[in-house]
Every structure is written in structure tokens, then in C-alpha cells.
C-alpha atoms as a PDB file:
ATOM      1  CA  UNK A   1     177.109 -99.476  21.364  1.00  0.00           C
ATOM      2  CA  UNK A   2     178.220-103.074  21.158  1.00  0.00           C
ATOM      3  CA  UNK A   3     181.722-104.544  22.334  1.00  0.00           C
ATOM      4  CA  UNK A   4     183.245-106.328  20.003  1.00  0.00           C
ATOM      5  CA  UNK A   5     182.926-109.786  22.270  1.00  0.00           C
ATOM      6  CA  UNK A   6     179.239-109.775  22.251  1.00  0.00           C
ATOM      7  CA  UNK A   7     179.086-108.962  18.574  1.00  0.00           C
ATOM      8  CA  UNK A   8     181.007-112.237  17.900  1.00  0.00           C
ATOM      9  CA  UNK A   9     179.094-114.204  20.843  1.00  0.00           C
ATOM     10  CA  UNK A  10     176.012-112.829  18.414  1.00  0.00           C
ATOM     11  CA  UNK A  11     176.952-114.061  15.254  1.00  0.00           C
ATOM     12  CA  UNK A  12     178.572-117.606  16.581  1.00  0.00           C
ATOM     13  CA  UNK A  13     174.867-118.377  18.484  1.00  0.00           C
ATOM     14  CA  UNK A  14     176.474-118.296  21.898  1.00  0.00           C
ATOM     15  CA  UNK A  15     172.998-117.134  23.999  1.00  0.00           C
ATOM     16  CA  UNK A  16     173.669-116.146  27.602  1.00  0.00           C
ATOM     17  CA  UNK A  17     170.834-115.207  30.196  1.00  0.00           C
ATOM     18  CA  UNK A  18     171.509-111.596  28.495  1.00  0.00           C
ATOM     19  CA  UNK A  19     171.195-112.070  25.412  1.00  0.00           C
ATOM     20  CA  UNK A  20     169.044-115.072  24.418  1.00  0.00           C
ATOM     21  CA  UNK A  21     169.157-113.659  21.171  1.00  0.00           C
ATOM     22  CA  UNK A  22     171.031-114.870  17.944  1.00  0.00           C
ATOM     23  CA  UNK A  23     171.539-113.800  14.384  1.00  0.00           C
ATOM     24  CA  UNK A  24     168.337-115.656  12.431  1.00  0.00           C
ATOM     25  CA  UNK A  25     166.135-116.377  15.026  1.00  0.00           C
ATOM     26  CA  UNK A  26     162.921-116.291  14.569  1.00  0.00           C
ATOM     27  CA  UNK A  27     160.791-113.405  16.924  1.00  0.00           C
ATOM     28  CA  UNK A  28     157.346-112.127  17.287  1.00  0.00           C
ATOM     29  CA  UNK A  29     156.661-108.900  18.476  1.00  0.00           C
ATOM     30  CA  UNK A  30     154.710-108.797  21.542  1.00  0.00           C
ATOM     31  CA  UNK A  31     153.934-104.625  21.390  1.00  0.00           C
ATOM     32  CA  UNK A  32     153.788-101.634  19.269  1.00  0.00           C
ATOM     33  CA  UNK A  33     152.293-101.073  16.167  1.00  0.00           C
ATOM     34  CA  UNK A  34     153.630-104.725  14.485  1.00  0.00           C
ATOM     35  CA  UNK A  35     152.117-106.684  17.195  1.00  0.00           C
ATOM     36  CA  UNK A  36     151.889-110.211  16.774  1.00  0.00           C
ATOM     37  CA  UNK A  37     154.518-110.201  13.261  1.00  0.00           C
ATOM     38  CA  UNK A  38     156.790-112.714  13.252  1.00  0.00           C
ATOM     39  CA  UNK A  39     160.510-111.527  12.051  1.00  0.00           C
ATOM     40  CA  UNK A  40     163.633-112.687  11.704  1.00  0.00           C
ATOM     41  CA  UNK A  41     166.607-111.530  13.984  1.00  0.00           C
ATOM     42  CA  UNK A  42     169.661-109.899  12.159  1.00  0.00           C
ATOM     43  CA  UNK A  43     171.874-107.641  14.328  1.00  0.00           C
ATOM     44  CA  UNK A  44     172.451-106.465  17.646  1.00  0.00           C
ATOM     45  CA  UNK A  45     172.116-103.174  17.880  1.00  0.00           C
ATOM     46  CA  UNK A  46     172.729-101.763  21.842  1.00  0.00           C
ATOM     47  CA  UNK A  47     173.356-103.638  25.136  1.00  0.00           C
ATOM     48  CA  UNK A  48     172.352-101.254  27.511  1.00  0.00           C
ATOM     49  CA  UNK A  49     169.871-100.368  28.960  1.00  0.00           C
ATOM     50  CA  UNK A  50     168.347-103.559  27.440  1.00  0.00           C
ATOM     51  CA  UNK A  51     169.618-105.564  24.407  1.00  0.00           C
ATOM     52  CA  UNK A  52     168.381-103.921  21.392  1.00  0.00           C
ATOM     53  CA  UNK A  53     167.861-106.145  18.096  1.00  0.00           C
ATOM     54  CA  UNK A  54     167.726-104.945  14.348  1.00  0.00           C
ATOM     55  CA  UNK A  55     164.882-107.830  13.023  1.00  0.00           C
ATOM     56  CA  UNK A  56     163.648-108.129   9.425  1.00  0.00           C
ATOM     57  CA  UNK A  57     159.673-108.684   8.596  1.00  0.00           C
ATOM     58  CA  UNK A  58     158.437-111.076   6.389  1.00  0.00           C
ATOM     59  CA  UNK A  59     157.952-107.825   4.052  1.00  0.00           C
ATOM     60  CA  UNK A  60     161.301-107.043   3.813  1.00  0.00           C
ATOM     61  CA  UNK A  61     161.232-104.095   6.455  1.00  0.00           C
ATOM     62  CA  UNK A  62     163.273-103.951   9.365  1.00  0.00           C
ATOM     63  CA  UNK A  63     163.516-102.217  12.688  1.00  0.00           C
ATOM     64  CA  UNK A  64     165.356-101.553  15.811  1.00  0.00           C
ATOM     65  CA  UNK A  65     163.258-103.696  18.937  1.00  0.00           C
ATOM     66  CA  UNK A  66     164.354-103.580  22.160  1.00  0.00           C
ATOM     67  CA  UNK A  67     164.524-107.658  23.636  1.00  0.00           C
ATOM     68  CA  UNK A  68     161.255-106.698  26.527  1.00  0.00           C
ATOM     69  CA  UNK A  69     158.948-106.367  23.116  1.00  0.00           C
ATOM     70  CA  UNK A  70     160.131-109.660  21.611  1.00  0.00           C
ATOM     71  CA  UNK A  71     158.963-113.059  22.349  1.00  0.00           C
ATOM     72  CA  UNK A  72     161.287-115.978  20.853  1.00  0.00           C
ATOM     73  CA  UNK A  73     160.267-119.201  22.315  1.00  0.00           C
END
């Protein structure tokens, strides 16, 4: 679930401590089985426990990442 304010936050680029996230960053993903792709950042999907990100591959796949598994700077 996502409030309505931090969907909007999202989408304007407002990053907070939280969620240093924004809609077309660029990501890599540090674990799993794409380790080390690079993706692109296109919805927040949860905010708790941890921020949550939908992010799209270079491939055209996406998937749901929690923020601990993505590196962004």
C-alpha cells in the first residue's frame, strides 16, 4: 500500500531519507538472481516494511525490488 502523498512525492522527484527513490532513476541490483543489472525505476510499489520499487530492465522485464537490494548512486 501507498498513500496517496508519497505517490505524488514519487512522481514530482521529491527524495526524502525514506525514499531516495524517484520515477526514472537509474538502479542496479545489488542481490538475487539479476545481480549487477542496471534498471530503470518506474513505480512505488509498498512503504512498509521497506520501500518497495517496480524497476524495468534493459530487456523490457520488470519486477518488484525491495530499496535494501538496490544501489542508485
Amino acid at each position: 500500500m501507498v498513500t496517496e502523498a508519497t505517490q505524488q512525492a514519487f512522481y514530482e522527484g521529491s527524495k526524502t531519507e525514506k525514499f531516495p527513490l524517484t520515477v526514472n532513476d537509474v538502479v542496479s541490483v545489488k542481490e538475487g538472481p539479476r545481480s549487477g543489472s542496471r534498471a530503470s525505476v518506474i513505480q512505488i510499489e509498498a512503504e512498509a516494511p521497506e520501500p518497495q520499487y517496480l524497476i524495468e530492465y534493459g530487456d523490457g522485464s520488470d519486477e518488484i525490488v525491495p530499496l535494501s537490494r538496490l544501489r542508485w548512486k
